[in-house]
C-alpha atoms as a PDB file:
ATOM      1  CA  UNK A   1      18.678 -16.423 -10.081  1.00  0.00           C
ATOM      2  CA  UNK A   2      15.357 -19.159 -10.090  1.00  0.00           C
ATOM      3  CA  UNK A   3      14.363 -16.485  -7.312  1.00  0.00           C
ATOM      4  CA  UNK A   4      14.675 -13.730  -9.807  1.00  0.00           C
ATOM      5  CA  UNK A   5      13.739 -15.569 -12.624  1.00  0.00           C
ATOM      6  CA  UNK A   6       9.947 -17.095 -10.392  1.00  0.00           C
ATOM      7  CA  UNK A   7       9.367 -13.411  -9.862  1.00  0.00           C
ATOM      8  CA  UNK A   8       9.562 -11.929 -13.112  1.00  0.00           C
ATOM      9  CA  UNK A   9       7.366 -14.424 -14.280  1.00  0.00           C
ATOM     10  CA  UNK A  10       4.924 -13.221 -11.809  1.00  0.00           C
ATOM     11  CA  UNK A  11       5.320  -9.869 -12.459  1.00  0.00           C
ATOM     12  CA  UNK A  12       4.573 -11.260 -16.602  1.00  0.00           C
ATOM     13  CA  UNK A  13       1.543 -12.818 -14.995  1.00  0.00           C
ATOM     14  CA  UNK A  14      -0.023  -9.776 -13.950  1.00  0.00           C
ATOM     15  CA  UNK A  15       0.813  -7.376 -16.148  1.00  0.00           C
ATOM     16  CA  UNK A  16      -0.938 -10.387 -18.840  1.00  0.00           C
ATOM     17  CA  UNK A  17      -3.789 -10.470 -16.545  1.00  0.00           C
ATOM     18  CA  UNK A  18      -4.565  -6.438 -16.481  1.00  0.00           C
ATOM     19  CA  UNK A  19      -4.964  -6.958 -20.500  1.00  0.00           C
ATOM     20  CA  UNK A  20      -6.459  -9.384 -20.628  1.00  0.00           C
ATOM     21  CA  UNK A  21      -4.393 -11.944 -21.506  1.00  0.00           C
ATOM     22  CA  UNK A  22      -3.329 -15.650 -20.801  1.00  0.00           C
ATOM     23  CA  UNK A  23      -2.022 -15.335 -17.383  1.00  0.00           C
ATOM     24  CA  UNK A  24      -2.051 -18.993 -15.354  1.00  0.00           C
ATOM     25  CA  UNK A  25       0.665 -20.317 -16.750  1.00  0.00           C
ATOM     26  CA  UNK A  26       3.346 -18.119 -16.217  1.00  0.00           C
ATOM     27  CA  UNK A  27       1.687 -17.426 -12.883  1.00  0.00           C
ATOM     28  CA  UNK A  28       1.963 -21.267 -11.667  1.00  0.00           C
ATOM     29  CA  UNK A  29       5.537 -21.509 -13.484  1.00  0.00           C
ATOM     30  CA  UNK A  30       7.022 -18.502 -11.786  1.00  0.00           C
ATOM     31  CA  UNK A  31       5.556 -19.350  -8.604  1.00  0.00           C
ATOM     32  CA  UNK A  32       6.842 -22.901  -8.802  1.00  0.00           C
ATOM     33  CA  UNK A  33      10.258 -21.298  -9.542  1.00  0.00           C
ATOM     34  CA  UNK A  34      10.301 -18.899  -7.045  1.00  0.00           C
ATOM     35  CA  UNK A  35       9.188 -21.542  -4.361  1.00  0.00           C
ATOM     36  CA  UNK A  36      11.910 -24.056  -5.664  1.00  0.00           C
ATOM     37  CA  UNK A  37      14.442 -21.531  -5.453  1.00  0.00           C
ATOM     38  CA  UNK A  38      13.653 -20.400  -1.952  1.00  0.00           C
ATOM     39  CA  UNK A  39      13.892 -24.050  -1.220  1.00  0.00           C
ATOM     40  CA  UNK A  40      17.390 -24.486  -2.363  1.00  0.00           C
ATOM     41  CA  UNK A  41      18.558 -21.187  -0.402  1.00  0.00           C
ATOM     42  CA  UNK A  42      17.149 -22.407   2.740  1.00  0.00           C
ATOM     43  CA  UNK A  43      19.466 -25.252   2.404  1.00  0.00           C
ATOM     44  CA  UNK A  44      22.655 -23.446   0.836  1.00  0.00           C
ATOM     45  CA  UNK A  45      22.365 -20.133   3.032  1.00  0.00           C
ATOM     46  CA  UNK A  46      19.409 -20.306   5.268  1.00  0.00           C
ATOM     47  CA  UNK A  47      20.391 -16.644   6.950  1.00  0.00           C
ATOM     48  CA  UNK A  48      19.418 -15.346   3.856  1.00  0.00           C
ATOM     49  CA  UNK A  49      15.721 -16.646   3.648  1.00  0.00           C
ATOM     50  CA  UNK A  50      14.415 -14.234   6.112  1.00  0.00           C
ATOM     51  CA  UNK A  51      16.411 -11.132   4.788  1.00  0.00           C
ATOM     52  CA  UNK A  52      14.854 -11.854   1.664  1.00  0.00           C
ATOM     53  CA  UNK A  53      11.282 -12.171   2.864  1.00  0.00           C
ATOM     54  CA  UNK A  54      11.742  -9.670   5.017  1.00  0.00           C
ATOM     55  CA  UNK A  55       8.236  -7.545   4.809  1.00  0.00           C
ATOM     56  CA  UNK A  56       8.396  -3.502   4.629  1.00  0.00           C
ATOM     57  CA  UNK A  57       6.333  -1.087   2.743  1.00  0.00           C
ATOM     58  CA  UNK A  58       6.306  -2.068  -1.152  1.00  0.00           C
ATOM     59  CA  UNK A  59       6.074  -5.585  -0.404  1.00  0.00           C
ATOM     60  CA  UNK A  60       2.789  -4.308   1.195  1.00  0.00           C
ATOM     61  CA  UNK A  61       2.063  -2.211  -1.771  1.00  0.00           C
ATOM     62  CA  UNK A  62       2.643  -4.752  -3.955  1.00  0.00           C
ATOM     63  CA  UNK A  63       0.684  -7.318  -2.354  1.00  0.00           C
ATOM     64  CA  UNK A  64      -2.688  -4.665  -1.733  1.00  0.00           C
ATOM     65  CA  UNK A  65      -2.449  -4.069  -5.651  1.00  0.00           C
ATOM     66  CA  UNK A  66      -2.581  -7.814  -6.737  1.00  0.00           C
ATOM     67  CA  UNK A  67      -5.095  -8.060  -3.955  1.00  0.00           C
ATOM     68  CA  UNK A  68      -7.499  -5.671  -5.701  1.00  0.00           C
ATOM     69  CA  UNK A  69      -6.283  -7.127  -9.384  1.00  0.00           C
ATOM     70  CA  UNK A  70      -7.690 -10.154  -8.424  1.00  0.00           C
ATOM     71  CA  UNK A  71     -10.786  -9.008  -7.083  1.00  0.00           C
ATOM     72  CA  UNK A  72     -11.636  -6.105  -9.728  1.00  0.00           C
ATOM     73  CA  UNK A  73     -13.790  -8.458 -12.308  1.00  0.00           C
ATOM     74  CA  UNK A  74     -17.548  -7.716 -13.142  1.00  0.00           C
ATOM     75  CA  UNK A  75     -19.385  -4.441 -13.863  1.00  0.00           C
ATOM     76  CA  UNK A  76     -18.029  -1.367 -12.002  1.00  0.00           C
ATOM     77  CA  UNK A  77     -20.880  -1.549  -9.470  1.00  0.00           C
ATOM     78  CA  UNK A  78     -20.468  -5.070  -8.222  1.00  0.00           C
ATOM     79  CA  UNK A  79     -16.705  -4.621  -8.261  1.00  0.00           C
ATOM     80  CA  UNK A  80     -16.953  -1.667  -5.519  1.00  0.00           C
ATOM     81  CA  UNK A  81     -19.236  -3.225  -3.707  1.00  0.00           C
ATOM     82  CA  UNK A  82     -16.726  -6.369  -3.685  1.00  0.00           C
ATOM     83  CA  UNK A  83     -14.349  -4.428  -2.480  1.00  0.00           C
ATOM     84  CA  UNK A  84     -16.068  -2.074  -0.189  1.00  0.00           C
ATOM     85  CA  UNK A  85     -16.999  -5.483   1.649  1.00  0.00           C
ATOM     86  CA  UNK A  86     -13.649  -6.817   1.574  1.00  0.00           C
ATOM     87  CA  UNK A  87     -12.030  -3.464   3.223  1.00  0.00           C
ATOM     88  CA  UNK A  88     -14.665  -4.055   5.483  1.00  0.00           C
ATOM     89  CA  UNK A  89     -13.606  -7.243   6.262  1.00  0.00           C
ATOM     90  CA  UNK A  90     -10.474  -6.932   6.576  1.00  0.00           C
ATOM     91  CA  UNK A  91     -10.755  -4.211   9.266  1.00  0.00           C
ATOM     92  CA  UNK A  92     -12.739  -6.156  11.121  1.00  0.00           C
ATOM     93  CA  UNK A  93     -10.750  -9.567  11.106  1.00  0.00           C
ATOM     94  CA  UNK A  94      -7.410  -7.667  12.021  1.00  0.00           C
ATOM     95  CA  UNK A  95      -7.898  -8.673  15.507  1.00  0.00           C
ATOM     96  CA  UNK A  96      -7.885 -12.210  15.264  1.00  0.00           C
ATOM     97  CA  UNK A  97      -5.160 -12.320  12.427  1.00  0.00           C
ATOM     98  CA  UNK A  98      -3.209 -10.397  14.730  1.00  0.00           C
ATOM     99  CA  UNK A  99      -4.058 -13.163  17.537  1.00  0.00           C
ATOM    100  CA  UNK A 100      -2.789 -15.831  15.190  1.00  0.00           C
ATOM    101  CA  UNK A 101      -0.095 -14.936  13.769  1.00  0.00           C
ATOM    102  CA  UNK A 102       3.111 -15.946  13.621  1.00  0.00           C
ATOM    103  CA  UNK A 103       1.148 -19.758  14.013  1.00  0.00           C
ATOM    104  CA  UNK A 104       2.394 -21.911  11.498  1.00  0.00           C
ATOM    105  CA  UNK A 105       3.909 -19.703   9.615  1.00  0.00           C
ATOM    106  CA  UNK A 106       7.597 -18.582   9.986  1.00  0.00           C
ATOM    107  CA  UNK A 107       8.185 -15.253  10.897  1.00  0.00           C
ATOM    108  CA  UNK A 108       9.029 -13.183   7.429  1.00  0.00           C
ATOM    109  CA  UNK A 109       6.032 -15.441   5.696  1.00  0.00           C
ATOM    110  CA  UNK A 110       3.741 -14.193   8.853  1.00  0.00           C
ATOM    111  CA  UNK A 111       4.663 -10.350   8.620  1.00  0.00           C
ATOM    112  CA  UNK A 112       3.109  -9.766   5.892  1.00  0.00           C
ATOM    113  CA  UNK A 113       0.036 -11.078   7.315  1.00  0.00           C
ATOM    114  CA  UNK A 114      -0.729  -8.939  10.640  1.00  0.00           C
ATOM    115  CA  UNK A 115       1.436  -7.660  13.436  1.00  0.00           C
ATOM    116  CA  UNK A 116       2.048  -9.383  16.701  1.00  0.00           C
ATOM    117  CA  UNK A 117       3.797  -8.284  19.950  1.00  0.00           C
ATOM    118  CA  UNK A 118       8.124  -9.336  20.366  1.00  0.00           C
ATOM    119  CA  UNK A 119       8.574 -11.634  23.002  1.00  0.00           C
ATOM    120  CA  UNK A 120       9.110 -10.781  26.736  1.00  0.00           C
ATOM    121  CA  UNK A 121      12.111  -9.073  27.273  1.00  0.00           C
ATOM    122  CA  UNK A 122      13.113  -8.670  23.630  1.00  0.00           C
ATOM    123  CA  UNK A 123      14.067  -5.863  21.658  1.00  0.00           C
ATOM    124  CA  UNK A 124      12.497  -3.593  18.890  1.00  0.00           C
ATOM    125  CA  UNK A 125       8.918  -3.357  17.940  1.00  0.00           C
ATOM    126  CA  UNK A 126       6.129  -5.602  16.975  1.00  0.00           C
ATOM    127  CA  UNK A 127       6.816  -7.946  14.062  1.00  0.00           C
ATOM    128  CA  UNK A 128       5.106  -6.671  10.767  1.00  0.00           C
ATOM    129  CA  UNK A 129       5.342  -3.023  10.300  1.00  0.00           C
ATOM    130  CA  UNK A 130       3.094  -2.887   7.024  1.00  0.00           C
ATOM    131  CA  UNK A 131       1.289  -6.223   7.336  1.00  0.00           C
ATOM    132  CA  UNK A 132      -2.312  -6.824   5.349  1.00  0.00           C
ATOM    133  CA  UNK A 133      -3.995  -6.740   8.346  1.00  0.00           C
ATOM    134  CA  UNK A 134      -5.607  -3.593   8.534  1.00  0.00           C
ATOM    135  CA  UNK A 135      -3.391  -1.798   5.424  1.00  0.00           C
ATOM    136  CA  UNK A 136      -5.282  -3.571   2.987  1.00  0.00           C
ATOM    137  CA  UNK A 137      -8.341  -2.340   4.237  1.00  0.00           C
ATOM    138  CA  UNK A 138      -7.501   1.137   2.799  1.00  0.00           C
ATOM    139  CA  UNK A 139      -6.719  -0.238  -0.472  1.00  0.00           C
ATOM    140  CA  UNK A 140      -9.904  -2.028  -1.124  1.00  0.00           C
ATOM    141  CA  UNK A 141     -11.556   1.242   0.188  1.00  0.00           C
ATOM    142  CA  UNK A 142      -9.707   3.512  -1.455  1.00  0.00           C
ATOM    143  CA  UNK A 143      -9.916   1.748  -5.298  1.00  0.00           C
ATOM    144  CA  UNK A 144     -13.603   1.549  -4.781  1.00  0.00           C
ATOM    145  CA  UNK A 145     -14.277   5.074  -4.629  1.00  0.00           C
ATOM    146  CA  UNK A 146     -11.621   5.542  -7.600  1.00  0.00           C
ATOM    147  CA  UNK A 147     -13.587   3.310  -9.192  1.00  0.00           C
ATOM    148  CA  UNK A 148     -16.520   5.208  -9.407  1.00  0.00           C
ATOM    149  CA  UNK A 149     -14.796   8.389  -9.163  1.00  0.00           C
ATOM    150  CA  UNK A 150     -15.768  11.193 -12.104  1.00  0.00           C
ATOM    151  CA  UNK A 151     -15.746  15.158 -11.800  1.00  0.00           C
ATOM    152  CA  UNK A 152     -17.456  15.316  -9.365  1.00  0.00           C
ATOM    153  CA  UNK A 153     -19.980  18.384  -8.502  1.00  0.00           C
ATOM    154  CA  UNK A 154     -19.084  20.522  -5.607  1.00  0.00           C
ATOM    155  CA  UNK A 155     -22.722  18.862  -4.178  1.00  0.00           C
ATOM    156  CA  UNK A 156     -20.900  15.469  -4.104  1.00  0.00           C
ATOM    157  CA  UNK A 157     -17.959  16.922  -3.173  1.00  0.00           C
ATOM    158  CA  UNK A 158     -19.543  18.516   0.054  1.00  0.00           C
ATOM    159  CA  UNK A 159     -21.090  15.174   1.185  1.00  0.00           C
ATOM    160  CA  UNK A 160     -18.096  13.538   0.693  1.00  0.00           C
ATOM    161  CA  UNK A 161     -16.253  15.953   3.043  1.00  0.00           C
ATOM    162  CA  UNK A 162     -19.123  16.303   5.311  1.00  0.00           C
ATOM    163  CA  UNK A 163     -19.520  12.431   5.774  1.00  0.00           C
ATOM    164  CA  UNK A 164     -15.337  11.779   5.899  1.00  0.00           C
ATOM    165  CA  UNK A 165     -15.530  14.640   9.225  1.00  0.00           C
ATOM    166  CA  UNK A 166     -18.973  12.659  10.769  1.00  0.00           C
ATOM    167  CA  UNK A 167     -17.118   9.330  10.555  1.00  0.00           C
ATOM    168  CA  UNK A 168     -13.818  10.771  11.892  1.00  0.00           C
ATOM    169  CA  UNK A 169     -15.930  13.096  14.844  1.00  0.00           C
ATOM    170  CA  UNK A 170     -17.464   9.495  15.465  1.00  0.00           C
ATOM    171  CA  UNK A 171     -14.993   6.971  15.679  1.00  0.00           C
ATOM    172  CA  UNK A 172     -12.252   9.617  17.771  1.00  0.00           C
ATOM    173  CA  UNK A 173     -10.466   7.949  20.255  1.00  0.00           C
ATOM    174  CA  UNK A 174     -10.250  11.557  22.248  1.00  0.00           C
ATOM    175  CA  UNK A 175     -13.873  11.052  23.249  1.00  0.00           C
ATOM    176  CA  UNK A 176     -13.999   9.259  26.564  1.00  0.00           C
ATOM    177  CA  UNK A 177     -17.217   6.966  25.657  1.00  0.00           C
ATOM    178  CA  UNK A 178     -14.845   5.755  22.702  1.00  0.00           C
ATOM    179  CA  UNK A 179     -12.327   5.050  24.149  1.00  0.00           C
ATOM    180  CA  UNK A 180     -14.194   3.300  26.895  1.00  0.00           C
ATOM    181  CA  UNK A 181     -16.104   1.084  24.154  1.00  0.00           C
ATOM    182  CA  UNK A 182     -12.280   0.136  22.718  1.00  0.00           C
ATOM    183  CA  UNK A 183     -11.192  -0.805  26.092  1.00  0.00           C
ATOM    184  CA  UNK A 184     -14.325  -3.031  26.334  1.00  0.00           C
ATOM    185  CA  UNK A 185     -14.092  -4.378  23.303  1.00  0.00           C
ATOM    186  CA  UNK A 186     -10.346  -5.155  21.763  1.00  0.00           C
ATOM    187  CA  UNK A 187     -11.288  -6.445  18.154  1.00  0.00           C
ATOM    188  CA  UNK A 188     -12.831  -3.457  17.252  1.00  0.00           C
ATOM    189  CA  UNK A 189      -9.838  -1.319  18.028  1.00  0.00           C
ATOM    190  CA  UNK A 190      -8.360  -1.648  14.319  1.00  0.00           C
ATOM    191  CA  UNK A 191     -12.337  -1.273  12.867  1.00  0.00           C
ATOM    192  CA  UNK A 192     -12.369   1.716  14.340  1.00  0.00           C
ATOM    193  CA  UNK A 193      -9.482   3.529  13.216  1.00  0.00           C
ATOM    194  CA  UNK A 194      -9.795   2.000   9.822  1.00  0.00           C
ATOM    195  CA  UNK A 195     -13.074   3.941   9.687  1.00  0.00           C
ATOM    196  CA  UNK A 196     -11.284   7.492  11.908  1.00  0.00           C
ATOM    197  CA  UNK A 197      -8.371   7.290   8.925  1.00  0.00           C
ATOM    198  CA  UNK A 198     -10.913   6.891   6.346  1.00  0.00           C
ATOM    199  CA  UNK A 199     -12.855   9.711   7.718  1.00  0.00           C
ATOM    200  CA  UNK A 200      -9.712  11.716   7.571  1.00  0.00           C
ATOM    201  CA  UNK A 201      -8.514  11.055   3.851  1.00  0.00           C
ATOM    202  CA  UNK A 202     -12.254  11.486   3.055  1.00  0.00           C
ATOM    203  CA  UNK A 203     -12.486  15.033   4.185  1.00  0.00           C
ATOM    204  CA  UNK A 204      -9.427  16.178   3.139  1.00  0.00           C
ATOM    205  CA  UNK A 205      -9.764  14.925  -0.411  1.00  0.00           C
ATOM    206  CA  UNK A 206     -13.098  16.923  -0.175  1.00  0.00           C
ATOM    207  CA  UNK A 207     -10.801  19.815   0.624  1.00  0.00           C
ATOM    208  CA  UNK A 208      -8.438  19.592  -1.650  1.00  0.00           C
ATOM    209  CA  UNK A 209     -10.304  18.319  -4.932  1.00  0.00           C
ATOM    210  CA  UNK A 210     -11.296  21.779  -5.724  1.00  0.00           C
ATOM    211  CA  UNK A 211      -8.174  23.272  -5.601  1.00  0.00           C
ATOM    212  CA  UNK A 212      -6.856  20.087  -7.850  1.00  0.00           C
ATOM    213  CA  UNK A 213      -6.676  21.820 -11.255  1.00  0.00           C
ATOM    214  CA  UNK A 214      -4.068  24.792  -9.743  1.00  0.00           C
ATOM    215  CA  UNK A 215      -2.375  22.212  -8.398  1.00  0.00           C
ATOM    216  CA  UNK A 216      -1.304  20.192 -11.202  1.00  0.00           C
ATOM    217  CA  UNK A 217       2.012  19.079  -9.507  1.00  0.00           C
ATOM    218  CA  UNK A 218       0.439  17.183  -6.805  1.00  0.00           C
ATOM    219  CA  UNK A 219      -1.211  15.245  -9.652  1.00  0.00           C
ATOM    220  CA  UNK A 220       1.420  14.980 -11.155  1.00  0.00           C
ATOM    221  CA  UNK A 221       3.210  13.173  -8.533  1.00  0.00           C
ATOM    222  CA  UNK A 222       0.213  11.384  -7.491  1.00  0.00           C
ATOM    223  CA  UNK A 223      -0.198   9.703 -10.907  1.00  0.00           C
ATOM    224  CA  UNK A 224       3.177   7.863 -10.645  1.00  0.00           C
ATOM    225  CA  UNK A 225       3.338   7.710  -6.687  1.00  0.00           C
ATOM    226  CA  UNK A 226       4.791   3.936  -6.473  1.00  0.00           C
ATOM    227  CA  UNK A 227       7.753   5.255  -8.425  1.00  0.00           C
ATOM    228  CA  UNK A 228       8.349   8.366  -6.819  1.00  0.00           C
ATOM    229  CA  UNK A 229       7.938   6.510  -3.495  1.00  0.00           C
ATOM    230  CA  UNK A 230      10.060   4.160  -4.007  1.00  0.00           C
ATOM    231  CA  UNK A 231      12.784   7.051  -5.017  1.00  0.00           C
ATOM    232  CA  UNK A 232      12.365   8.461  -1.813  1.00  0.00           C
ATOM    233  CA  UNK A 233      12.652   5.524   0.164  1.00  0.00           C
ATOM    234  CA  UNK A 234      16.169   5.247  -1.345  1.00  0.00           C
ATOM    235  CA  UNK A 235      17.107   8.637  -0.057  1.00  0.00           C
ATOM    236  CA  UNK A 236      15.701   8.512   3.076  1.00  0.00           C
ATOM    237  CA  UNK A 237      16.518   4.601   4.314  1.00  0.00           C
ATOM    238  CA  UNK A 238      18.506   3.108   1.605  1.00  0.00           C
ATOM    239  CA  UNK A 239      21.869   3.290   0.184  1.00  0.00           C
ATOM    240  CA  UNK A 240      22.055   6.474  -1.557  1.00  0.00           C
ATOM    241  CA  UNK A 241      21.609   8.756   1.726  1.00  0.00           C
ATOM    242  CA  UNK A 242      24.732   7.417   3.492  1.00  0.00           C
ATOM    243  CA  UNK A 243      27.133   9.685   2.013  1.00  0.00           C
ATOM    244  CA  UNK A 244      24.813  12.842   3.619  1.00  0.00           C
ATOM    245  CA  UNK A 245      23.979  10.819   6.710  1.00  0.00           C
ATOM    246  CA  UNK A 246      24.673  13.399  10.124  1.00  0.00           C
ATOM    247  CA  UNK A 247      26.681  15.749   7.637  1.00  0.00           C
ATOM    248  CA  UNK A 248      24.207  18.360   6.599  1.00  0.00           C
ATOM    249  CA  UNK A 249      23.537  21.831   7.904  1.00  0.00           C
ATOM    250  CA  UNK A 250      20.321  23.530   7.999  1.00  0.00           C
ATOM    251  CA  UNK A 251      20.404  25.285   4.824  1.00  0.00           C
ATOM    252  CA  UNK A 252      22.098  22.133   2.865  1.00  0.00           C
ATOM    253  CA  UNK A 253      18.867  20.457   3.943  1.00  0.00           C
ATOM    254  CA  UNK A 254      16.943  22.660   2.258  1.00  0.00           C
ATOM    255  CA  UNK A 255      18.860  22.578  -1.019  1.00  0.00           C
ATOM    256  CA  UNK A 256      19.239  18.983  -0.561  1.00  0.00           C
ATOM    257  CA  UNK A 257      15.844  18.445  -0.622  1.00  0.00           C
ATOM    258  CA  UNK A 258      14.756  21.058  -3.360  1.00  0.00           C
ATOM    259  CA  UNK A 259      17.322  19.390  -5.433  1.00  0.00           C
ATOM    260  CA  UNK A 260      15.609  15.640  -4.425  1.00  0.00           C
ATOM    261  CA  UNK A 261      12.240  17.402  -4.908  1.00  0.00           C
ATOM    262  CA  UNK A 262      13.392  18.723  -8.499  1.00  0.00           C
ATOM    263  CA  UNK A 263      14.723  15.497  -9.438  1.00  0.00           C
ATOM    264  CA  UNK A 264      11.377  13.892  -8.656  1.00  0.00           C
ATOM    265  CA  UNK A 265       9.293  15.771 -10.383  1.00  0.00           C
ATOM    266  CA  UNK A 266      11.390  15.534 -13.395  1.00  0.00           C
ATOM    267  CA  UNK A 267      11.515  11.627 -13.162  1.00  0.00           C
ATOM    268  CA  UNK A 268       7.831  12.032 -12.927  1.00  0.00           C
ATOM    269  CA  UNK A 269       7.059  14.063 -15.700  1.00  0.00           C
ATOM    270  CA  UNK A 270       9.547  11.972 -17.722  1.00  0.00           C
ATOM    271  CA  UNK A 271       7.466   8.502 -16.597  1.00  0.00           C
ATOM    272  CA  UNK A 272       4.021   9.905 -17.560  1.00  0.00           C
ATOM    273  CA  UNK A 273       5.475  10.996 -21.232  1.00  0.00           C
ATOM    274  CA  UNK A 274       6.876   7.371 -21.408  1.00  0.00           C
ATOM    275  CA  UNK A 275       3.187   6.082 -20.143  1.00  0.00           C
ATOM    276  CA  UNK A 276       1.340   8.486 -23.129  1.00  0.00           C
ATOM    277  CA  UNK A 277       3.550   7.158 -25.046  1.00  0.00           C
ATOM    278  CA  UNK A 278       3.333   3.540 -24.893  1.00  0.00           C
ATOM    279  CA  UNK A 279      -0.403   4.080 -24.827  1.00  0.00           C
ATOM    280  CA  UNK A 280      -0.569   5.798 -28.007  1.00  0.00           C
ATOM    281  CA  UNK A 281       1.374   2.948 -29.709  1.00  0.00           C
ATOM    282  CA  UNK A 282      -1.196   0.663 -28.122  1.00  0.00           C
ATOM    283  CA  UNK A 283      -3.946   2.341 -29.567  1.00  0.00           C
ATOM    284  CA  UNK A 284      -1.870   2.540 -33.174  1.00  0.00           C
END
């Protein structure tokens, strides 16, 4: 319950802080809480610390969006270059992160940081599947061209595609003088396919941008993705796809997943009415 109680204070915190809001206080209280109340499990049931802490995708998520909360203050030019630079950076450091981690830390606390390698012999992959270290990179990136994004003109649109396919052609690992340069040079492995992913999302949004407004249903989705991706992580990992686990045919696959698809799409709709909504009684 403090657990529970530290985190919705947080989660108070920083939906106060994106209006503007007193925030600090409920910040330093729930944190307080929260830490207290991890204390006091680590000494009633300490098997459940790590399950608890234990890092996967929307804990990532999460953490990349108060990340760029925190660092989104200032005129929108300065804040894109702030976080430009930090994407940047973040790229860049992944190597040695990933060199120091676990450290100090204990393991669930260091996951979320970077990745590291199991130990000899050992079972499973590397510790940290969605760490910081480089995912965060492509959040910084990625909110500062939202930032400054507007309808654009198919000019812009063309150099945005035509730079995204340079940067990808460039930073390939398929080319042999590439590859040669990574094996020479380890920290700039995750640099460089920060910048060949970036190069990729940049050309296809260049694709795809003008074919946006006949395909309002990607937008729609897209405008509530946490929630619909959380959703779908239910069905696919969590509880709510053991009862159809091994036990579907081809074609109830297919209506399975129309049916999942449907669903979505009507949870979506239904969240951006409730959005409008609450925004209009804002504004009243």
């Amino acid at each position: 319950i403090p657990i529970l109680g530290g985190e919705l204070l947080l989660f108070l915190a920083f939906w106060r802080l994106g209006r503007g809001l007193s925030w600090r206080a409920f910040a330093v209280t729930g944190a307080a809480i929260c830490t207290g109340g991890f204390v006091v499990l680590s000494h009633i049931s300490p098997s459940w610390v790590p399950r608890l802490l234990r890092e996967d995708v929307l804990q990532a998520i999460g953490a990349a969006i108060v990340a760029i909360a925190t660092l989104t203050h200032g005129s929108i030019g300065r804040r894109r270059s702030v976080l430009v630079a930090s994407g940047v950076a973040v790229g860049c450091l992944t190597a040695w992160m990933r060199a120091w981690v676990p450290g100090p830390l204990p393991d669930p606390v260091a996951a979320y940081i970077a990745a590291w390698p199991p130990p000899s012999g050992a079972v499973g992959g590397p510790a940290g599947l969605f760490p910081l270290f480089p995912w965060l990179a492509y959040a910084l990136i990625g909110a500062a061209l939202g930032l400054g994004w507007r309808p654009p003109s198919r000019r812009q649109i063309l150099q945005l595609s035509v730079f995204g396919a340079v940067l990808a052609f460039a930073t390939s690992e398929s080319w042999a003088h590439v590859h040669e340069f990574l094996s020479a040079n380890p920290w700039s492995v995750q640099p460089l396919r920060v910048a060949y992913r970036l190069g990729v999302a940049f050309t296809l949004v260049g694709m795809v941008y003008p074919t946006a407004r006949h395909l309002s249903i990607f937008a729609t989705f897209g405008r509530v993705s946490l929630l619909i991706y959380w959703v779908h992580l239910e069905f696919a990992f969590g509880l709510a796809s053991k009862p159809f686990k091994g036990r579907l045919d081809l074609l109830s696959w297919f209506v399975g997943c129309a049916v999942l698809c449907v669903g979505m799409f009507t949870l979506a709709r239904f969240r951006l009415r409730q959005r409008k909504r609450l925004a209009n009684q804002s504004a009243t």
